[in-house]
C-alpha atoms as a PDB file:
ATOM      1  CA  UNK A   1     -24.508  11.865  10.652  1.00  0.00           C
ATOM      2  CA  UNK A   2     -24.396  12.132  14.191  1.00  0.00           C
ATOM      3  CA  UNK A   3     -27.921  13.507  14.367  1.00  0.00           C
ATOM      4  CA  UNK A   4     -29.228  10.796  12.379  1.00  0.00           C
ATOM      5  CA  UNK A   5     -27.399   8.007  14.617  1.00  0.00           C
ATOM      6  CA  UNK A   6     -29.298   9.871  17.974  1.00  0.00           C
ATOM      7  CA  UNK A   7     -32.822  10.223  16.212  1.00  0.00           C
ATOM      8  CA  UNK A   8     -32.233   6.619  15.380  1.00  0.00           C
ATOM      9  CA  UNK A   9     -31.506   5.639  18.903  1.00  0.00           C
ATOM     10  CA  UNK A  10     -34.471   7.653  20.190  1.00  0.00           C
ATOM     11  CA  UNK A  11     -36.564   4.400  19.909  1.00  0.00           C
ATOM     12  CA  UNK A  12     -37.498   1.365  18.361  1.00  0.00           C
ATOM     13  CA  UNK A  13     -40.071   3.058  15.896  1.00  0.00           C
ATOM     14  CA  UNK A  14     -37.393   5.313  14.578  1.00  0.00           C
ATOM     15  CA  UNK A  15     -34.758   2.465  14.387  1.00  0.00           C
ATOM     16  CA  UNK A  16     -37.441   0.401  12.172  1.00  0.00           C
ATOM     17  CA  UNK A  17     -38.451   3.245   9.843  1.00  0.00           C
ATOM     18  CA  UNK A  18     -34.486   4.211   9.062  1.00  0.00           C
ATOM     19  CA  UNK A  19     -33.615   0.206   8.402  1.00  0.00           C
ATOM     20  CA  UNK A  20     -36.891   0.228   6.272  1.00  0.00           C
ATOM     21  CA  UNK A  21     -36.872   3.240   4.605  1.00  0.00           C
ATOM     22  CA  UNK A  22     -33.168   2.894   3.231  1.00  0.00           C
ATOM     23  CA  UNK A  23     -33.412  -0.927   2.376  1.00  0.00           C
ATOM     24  CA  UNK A  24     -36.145   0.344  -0.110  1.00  0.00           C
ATOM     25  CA  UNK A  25     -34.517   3.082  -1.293  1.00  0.00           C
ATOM     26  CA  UNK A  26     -31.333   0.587  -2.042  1.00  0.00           C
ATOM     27  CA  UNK A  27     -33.582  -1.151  -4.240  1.00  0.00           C
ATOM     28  CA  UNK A  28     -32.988   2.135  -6.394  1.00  0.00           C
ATOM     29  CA  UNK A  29     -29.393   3.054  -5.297  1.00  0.00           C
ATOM     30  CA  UNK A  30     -27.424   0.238  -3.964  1.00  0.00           C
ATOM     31  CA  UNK A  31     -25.057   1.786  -1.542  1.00  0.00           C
ATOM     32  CA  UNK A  32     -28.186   2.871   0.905  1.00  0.00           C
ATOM     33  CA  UNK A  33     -27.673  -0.928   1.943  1.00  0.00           C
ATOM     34  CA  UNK A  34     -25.057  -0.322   3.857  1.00  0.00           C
ATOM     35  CA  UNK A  35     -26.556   2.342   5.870  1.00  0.00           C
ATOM     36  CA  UNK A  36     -29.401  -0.089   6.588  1.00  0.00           C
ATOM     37  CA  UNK A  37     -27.119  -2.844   7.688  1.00  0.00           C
ATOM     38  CA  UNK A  38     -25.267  -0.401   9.995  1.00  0.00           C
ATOM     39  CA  UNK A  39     -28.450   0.961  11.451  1.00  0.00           C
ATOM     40  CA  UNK A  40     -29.150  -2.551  12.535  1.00  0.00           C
ATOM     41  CA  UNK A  41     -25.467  -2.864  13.796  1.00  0.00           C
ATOM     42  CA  UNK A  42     -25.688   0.164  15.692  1.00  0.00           C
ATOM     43  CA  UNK A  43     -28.864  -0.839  17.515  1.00  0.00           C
ATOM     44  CA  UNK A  44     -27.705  -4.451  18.239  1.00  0.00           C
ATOM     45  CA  UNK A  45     -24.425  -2.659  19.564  1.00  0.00           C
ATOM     46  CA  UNK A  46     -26.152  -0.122  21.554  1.00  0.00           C
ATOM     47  CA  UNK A  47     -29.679  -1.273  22.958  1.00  0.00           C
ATOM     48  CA  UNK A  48     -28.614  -5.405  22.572  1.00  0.00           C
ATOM     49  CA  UNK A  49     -29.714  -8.583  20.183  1.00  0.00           C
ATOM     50  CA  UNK A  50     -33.028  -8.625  22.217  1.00  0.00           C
ATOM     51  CA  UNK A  51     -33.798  -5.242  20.798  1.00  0.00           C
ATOM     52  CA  UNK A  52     -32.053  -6.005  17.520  1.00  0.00           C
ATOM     53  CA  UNK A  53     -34.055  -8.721  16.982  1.00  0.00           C
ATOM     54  CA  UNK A  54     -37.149  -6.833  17.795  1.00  0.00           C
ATOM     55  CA  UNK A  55     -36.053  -4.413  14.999  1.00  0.00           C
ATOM     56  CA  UNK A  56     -35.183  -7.053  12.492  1.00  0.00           C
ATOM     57  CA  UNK A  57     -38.785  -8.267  12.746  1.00  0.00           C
ATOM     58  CA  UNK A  58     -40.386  -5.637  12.845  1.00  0.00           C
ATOM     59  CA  UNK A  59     -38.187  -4.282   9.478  1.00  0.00           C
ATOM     60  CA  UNK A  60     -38.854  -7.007   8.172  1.00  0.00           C
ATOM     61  CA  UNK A  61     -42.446  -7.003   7.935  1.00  0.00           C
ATOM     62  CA  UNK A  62     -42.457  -3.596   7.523  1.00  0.00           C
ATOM     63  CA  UNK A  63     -40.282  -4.550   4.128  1.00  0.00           C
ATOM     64  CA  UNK A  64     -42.785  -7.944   3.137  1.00  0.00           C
ATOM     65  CA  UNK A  65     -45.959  -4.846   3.172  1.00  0.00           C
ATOM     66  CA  UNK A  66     -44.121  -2.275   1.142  1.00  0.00           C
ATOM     67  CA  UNK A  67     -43.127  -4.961  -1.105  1.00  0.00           C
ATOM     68  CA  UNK A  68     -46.555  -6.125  -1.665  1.00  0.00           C
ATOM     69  CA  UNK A  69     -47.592  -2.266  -1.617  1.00  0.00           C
ATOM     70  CA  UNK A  70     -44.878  -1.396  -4.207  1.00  0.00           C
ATOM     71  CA  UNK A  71     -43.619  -4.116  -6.305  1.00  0.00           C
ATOM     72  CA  UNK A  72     -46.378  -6.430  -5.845  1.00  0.00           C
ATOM     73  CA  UNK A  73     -43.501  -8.815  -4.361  1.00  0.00           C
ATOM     74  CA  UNK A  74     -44.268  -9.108  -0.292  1.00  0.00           C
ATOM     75  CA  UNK A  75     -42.083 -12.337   0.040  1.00  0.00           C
ATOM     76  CA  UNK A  76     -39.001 -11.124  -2.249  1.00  0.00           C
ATOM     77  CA  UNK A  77     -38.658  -7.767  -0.888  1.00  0.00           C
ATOM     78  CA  UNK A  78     -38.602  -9.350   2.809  1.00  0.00           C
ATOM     79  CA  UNK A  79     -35.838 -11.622   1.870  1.00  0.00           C
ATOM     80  CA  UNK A  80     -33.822  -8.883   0.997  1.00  0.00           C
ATOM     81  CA  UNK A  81     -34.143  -7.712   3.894  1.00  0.00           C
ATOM     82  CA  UNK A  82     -32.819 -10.939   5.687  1.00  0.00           C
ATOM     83  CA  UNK A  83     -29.850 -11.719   3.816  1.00  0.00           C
ATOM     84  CA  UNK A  84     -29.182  -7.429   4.426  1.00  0.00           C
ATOM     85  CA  UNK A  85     -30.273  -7.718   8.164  1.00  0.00           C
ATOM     86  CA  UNK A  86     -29.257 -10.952   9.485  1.00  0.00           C
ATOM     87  CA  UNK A  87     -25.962 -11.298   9.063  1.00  0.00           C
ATOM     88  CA  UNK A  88     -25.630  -7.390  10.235  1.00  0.00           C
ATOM     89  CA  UNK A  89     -27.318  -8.050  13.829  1.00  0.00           C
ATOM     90  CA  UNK A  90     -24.900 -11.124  14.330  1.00  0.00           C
ATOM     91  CA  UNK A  91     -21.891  -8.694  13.229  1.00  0.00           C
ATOM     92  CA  UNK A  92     -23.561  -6.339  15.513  1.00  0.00           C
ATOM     93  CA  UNK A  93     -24.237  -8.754  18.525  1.00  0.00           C
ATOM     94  CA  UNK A  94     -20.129  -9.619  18.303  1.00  0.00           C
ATOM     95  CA  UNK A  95     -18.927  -5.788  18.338  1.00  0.00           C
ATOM     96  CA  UNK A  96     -21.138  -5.511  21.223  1.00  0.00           C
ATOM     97  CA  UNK A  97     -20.088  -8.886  22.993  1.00  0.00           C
ATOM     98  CA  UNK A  98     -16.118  -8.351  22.217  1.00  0.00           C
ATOM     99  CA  UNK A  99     -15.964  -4.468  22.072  1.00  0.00           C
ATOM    100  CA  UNK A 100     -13.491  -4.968  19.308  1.00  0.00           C
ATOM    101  CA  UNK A 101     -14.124  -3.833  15.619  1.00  0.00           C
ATOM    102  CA  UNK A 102     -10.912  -6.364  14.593  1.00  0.00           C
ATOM    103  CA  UNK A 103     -13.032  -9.770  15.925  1.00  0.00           C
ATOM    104  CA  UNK A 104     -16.126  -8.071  14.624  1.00  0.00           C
ATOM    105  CA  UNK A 105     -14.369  -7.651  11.213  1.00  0.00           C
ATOM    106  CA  UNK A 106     -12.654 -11.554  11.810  1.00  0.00           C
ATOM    107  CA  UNK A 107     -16.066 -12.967  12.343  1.00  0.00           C
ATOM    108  CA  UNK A 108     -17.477 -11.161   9.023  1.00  0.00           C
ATOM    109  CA  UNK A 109     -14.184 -13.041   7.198  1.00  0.00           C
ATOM    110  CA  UNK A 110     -15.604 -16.680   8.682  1.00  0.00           C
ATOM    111  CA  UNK A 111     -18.968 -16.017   7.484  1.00  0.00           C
ATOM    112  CA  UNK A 112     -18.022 -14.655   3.699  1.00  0.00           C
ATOM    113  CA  UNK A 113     -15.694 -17.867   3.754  1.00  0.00           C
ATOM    114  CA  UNK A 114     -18.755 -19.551   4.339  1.00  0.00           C
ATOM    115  CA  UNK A 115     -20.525 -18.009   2.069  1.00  0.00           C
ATOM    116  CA  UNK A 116     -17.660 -19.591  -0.879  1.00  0.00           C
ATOM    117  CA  UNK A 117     -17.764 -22.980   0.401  1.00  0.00           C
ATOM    118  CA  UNK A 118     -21.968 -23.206   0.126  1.00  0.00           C
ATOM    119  CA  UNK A 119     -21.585 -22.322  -3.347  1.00  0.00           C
ATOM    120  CA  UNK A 120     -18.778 -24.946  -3.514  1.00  0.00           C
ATOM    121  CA  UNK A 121     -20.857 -27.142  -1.573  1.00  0.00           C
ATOM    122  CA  UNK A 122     -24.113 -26.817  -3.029  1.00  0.00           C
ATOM    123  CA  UNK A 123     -23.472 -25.928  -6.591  1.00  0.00           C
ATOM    124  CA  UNK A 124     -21.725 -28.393  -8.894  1.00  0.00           C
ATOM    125  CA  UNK A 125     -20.042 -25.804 -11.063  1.00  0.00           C
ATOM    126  CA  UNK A 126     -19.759 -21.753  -9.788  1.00  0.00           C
ATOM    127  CA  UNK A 127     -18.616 -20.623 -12.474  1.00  0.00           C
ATOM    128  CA  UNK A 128     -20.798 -22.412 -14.819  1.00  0.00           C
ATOM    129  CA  UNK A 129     -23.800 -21.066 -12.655  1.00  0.00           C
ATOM    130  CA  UNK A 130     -22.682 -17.471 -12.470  1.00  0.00           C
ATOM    131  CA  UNK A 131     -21.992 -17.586 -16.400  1.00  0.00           C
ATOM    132  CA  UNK A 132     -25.744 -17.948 -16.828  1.00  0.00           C
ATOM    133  CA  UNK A 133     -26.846 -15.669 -14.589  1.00  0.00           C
ATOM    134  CA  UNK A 134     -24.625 -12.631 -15.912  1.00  0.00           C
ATOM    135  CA  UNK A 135     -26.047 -14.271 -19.672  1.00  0.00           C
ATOM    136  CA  UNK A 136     -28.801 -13.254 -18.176  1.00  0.00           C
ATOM    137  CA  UNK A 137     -28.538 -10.380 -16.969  1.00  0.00           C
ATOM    138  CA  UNK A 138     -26.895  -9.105 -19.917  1.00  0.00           C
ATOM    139  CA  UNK A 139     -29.268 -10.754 -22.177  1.00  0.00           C
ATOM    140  CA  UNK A 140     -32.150  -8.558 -20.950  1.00  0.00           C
ATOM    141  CA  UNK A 141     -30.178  -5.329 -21.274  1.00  0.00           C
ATOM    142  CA  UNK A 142     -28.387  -5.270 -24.812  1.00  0.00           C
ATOM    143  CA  UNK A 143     -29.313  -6.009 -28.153  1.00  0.00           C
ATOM    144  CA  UNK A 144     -28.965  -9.109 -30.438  1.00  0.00           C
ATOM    145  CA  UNK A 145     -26.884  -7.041 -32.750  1.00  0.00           C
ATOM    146  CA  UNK A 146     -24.635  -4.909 -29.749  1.00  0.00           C
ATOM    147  CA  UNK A 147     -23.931  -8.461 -28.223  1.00  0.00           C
ATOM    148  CA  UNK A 148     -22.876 -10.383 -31.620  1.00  0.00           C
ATOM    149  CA  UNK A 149     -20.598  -6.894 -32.227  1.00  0.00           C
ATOM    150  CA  UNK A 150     -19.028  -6.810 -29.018  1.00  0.00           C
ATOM    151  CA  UNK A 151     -16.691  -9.693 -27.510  1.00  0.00           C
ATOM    152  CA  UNK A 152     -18.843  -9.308 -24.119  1.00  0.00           C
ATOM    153  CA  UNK A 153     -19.219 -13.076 -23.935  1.00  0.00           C
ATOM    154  CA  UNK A 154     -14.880 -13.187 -23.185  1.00  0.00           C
ATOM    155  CA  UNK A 155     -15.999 -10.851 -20.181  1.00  0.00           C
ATOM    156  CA  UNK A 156     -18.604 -12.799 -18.950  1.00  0.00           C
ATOM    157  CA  UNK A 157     -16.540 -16.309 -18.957  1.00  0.00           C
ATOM    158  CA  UNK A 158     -13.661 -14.089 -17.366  1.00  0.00           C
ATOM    159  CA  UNK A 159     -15.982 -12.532 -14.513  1.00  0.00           C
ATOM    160  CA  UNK A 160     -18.115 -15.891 -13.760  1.00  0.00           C
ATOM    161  CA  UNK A 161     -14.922 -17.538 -12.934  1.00  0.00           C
ATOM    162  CA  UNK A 162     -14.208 -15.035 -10.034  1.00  0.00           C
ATOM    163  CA  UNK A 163     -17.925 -14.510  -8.998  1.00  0.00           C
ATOM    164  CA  UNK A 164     -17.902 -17.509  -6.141  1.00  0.00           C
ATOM    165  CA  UNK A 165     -15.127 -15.326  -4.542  1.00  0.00           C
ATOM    166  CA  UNK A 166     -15.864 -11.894  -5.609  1.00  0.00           C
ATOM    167  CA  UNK A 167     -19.673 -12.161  -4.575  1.00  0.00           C
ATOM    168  CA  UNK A 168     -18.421 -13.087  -0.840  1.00  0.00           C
ATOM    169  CA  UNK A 169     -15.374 -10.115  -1.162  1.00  0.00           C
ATOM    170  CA  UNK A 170     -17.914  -7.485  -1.779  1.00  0.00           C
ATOM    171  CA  UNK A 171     -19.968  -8.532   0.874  1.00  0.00           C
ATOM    172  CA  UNK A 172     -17.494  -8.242   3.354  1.00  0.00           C
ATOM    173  CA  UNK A 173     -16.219  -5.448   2.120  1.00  0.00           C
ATOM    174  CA  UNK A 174     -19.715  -4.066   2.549  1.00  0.00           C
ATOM    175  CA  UNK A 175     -19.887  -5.265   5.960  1.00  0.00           C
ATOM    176  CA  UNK A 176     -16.898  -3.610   6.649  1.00  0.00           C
ATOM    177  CA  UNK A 177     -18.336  -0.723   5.588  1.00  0.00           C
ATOM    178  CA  UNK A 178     -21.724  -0.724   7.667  1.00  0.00           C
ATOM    179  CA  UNK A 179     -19.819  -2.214  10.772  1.00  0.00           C
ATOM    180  CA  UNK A 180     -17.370   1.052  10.879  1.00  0.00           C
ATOM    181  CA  UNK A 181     -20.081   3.329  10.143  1.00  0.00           C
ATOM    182  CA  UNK A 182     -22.114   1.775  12.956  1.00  0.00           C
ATOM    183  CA  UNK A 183     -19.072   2.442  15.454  1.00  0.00           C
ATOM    184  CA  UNK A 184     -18.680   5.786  14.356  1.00  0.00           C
ATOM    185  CA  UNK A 185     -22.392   6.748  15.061  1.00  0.00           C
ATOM    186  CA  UNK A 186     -21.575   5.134  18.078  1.00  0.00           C
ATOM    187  CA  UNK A 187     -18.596   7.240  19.022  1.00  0.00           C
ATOM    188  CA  UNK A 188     -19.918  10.166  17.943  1.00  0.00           C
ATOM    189  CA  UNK A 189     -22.548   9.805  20.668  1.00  0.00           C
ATOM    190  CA  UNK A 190     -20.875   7.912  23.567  1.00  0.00           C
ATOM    191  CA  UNK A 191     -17.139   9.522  23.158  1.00  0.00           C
ATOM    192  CA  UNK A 192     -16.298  11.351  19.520  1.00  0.00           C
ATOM    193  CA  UNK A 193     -12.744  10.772  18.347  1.00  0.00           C
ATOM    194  CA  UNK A 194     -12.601   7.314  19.773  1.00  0.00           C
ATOM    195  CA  UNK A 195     -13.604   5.876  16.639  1.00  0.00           C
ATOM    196  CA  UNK A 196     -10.462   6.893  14.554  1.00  0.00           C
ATOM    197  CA  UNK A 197      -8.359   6.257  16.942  1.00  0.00           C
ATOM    198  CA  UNK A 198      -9.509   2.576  17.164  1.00  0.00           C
ATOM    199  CA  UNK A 199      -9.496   2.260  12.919  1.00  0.00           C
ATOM    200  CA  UNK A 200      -5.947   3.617  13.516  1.00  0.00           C
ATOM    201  CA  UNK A 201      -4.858   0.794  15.132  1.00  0.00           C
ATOM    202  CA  UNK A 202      -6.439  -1.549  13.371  1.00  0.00           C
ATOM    203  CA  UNK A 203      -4.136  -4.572  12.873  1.00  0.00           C
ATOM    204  CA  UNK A 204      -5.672  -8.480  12.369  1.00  0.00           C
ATOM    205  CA  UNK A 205      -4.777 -11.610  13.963  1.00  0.00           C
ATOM    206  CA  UNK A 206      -1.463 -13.805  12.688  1.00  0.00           C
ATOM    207  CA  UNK A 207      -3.707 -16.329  11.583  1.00  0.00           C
ATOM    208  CA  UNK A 208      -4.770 -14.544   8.876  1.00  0.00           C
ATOM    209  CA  UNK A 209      -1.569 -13.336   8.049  1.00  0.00           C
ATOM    210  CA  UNK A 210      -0.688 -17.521   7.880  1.00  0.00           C
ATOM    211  CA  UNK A 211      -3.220 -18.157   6.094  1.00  0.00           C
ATOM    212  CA  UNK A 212      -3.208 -16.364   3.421  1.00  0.00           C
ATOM    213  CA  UNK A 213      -0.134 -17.346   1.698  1.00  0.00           C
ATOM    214  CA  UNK A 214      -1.280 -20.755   2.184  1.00  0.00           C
ATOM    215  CA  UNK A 215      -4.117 -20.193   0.170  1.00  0.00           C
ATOM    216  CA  UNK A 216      -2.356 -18.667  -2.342  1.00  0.00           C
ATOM    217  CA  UNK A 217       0.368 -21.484  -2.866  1.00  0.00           C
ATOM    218  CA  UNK A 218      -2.582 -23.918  -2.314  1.00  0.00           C
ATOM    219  CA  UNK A 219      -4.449 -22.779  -4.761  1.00  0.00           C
ATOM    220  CA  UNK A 220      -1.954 -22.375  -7.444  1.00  0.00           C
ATOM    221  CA  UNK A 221      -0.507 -25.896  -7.055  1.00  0.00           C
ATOM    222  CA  UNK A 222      -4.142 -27.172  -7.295  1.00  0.00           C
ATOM    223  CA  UNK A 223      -5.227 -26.392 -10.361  1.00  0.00           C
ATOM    224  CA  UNK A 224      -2.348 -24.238 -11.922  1.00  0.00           C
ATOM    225  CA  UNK A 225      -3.561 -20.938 -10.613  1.00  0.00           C
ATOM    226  CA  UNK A 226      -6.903 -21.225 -12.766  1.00  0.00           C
ATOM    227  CA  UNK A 227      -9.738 -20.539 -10.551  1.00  0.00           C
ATOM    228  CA  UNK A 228     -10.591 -23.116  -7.337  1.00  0.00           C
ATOM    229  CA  UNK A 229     -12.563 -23.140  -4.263  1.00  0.00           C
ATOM    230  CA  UNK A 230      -8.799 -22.222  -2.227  1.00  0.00           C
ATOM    231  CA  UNK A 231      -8.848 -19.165  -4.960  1.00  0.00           C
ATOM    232  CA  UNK A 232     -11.789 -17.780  -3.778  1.00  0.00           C
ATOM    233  CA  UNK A 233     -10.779 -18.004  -0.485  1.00  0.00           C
ATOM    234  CA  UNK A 234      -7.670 -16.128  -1.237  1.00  0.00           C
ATOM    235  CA  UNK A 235      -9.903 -13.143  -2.752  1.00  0.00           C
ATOM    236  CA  UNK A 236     -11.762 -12.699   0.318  1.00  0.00           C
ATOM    237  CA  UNK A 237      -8.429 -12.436   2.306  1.00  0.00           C
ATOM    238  CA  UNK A 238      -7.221 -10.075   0.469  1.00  0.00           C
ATOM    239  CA  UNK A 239     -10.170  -7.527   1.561  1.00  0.00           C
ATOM    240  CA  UNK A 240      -8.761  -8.030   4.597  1.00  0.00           C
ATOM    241  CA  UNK A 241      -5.788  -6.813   4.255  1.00  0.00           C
ATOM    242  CA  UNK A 242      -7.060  -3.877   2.331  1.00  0.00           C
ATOM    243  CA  UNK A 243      -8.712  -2.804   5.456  1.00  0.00           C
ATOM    244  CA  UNK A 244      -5.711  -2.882   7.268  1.00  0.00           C
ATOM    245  CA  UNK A 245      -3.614  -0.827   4.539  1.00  0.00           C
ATOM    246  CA  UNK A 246      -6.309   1.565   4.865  1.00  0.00           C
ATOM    247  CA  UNK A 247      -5.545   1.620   8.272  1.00  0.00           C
ATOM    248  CA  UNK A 248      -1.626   1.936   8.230  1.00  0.00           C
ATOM    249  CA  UNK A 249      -2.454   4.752   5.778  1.00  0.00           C
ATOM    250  CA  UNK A 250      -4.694   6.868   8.132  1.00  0.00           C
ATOM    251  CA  UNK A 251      -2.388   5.750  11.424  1.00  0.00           C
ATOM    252  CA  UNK A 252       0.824   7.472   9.323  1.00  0.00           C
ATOM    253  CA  UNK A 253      -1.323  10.573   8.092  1.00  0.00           C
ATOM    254  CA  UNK A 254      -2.443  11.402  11.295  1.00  0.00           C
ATOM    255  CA  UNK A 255       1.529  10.154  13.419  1.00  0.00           C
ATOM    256  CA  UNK A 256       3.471  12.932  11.087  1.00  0.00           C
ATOM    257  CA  UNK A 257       0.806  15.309  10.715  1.00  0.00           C
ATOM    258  CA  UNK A 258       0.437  14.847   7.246  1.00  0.00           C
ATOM    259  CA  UNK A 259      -2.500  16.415   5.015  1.00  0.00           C
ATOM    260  CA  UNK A 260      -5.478  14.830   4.693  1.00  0.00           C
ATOM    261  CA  UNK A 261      -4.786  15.185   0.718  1.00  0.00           C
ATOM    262  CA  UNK A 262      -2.552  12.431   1.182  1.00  0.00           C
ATOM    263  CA  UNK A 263      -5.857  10.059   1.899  1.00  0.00           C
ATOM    264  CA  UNK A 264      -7.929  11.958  -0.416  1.00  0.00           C
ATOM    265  CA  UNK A 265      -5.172  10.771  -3.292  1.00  0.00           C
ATOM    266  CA  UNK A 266      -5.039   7.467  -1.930  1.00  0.00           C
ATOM    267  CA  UNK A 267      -8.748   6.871  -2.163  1.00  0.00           C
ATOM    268  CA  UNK A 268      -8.664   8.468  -5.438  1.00  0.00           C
ATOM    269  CA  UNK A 269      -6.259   6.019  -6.533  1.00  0.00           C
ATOM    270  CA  UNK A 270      -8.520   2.767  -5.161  1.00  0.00           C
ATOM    271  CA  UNK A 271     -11.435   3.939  -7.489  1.00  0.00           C
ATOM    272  CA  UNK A 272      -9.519   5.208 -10.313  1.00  0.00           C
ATOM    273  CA  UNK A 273      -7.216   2.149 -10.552  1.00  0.00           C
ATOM    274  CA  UNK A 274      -9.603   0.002  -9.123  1.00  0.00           C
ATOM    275  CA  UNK A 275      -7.247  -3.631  -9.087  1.00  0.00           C
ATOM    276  CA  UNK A 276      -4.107  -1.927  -8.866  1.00  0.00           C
ATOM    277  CA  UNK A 277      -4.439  -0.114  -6.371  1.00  0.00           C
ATOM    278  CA  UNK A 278      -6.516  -2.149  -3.618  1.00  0.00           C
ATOM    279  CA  UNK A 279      -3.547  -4.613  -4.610  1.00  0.00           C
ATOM    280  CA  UNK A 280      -1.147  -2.192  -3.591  1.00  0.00           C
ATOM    281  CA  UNK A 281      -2.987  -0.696  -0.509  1.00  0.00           C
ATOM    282  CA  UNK A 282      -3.718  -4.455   0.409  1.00  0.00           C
ATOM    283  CA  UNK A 283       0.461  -5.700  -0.117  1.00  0.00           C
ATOM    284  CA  UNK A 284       1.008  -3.144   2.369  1.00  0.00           C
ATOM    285  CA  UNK A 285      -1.885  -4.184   4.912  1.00  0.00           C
ATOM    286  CA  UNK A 286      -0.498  -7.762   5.084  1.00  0.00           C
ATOM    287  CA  UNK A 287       3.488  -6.265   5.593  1.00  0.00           C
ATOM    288  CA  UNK A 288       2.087  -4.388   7.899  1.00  0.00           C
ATOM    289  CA  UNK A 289       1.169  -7.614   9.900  1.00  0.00           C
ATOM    290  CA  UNK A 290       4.604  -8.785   9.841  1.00  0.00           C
ATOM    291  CA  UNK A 291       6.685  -5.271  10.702  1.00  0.00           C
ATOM    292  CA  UNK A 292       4.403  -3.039  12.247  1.00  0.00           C
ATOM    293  CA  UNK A 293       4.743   0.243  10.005  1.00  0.00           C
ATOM    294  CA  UNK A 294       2.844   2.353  12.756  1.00  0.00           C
ATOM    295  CA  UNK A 295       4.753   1.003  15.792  1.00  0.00           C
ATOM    296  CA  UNK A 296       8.348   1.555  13.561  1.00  0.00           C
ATOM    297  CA  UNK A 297       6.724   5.238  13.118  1.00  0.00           C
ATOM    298  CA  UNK A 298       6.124   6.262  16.656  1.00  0.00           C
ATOM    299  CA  UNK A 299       9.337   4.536  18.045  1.00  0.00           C
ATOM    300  CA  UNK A 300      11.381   6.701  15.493  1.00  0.00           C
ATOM    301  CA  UNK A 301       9.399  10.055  16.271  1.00  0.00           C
ATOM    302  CA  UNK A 302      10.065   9.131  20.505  1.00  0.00           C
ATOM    303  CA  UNK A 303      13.580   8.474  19.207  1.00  0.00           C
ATOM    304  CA  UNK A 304      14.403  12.108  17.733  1.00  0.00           C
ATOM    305  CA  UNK A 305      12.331  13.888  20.134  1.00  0.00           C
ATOM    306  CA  UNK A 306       9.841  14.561  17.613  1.00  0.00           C
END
């Protein structure tokens, strides 16, 4: 990875053709998207939003031709790319500014919170909107007979209720994602090692930690705990906090010299009990706001000598 983050910051050609390349390919497999976002954070961080921006449009008409080339679709294909790109260089233009992957991550929390009150804003009903589009989308891939057999229309109501909320969560998680790989490429070039030791210590601001709860009570007292703009809200919080549990868990691993099985079973656990478990890892992210589970650590080890 490290080679690939130098050949990419050998120049502004190279920078274009990685963004390009791997936005197409995501059209195929979906996580190359994040390695396309973080190329363009890692360039913004690096070379600055004057270059960034350079790259972004020159991506992006490098996506509008392959479009046309490909998929016969020069203006869709480009918009990908600027609801992938845009919000990446501004992510990338505040890790740059601040130096800080916390008010990088804070800023990506404001803008998915944004992104739940447009659809508040400019949809009358969310849910009702999402409920046709996974219709839809399910529609086109199953059967008359598998769909009439199968109770997949419970799932559907079920998932468009949450879909306001859980679009915006993924995409910050997925900014996340592309914002620590970008730093990491960075590291690996400037200083290697600094990287972890700054996800380590990665601990968010009380306001979240306020705000959250508030949400939640908010929310419940609205409408009963069904579903609400405050709910959605909530749910991208929560990501939040599963970054920092992810965090605390790495910063304990590596302050007792434990084995890195210990993450590998953790990570296991997050995709094998998918809700569970990033509930879990995320309950201990927000306590770790309040008490400080890494600080109690080292004070302990300085305490016995250790």
């Amino acid at each position: 990875m490290t080679a690939f983050a130098r050949w990419v910051m050998k120049g502004r050609m190279q920078a274009v053709i990685a963004a390009t390349v791997l936005a197409v390919l995501a059209l195929l497999v979906t996580p190359l998207a994040l390695l396309s976002a973080a190329v363009i954070v890692l360039t913004v961080l690096r070379q600055g939003w004057r270059e960034g921006a350079l790259v972004v449009a020159s991506g992006l008409l490098a996506l509008g031709g392959l479009g046309g080339l490909l998929f016969q679709m020069p203006l869709a294909v480009a918009l990908i790319g600027v609801m992938l790109w845009l919000p990446a260089a501004v992510l990338g233009a505040v890790l740059g500014r601040s130096g800080s992957l916390r008010i990088a991550i804070e800023a990506a929390v404001i803008i998915a919170a944004a992104v739940v009150l447009v659809q508040y804003a400019m949809l009358q009903d969310p849910a009702a909107f999402w409920g046709e589009v996974l219709n839809e989308f399910v529609v086109q891939r199953l059967d008359a007979e598998t769909l009439s057999a199968s109770n997949i229309g419970q799932l559907i109501g079920l998932m468009s209720a949450w879909m306001a909320g859980g679009v915006a969560a993924t995409w910050l998680l997925g900014s996340v994602i592309s914002l620590c790989l970008a730093r990491y490429w960075a590291a690996s070039i400037d200083r290697p090692g600094a990287f972890g030791d700054e996800f380590r210590r990665l601990r968010f601001g009380r306001w979240l930690l306020w705000l959250l709860p508030l949400l939640l009570l908010a929310g419940v007292l609205a409408t009963g705990g069904e579903p609400n703009m405050l709910s959605q809200l909530y749910l991208v919080g929560m990501v939040v906090f599963l970054v920092q549990g992810l965090s605390v868990a790495h910063g304990l691993v590596k302050e007792f010299g434990g084995s890195p099985a210990w993450l590998v079973g953790l990570y296991l656990l997050l995709f094998l009990v998918a809700p569970q478990g990033a509930t879990a890892v995320a309950a201990a992210g927000y306590l770790d706001g309040w008490v400080d589970f890494r600080a109690r650590a080292r004070a302990r080890r300085s305490n016995t000598g250790d």
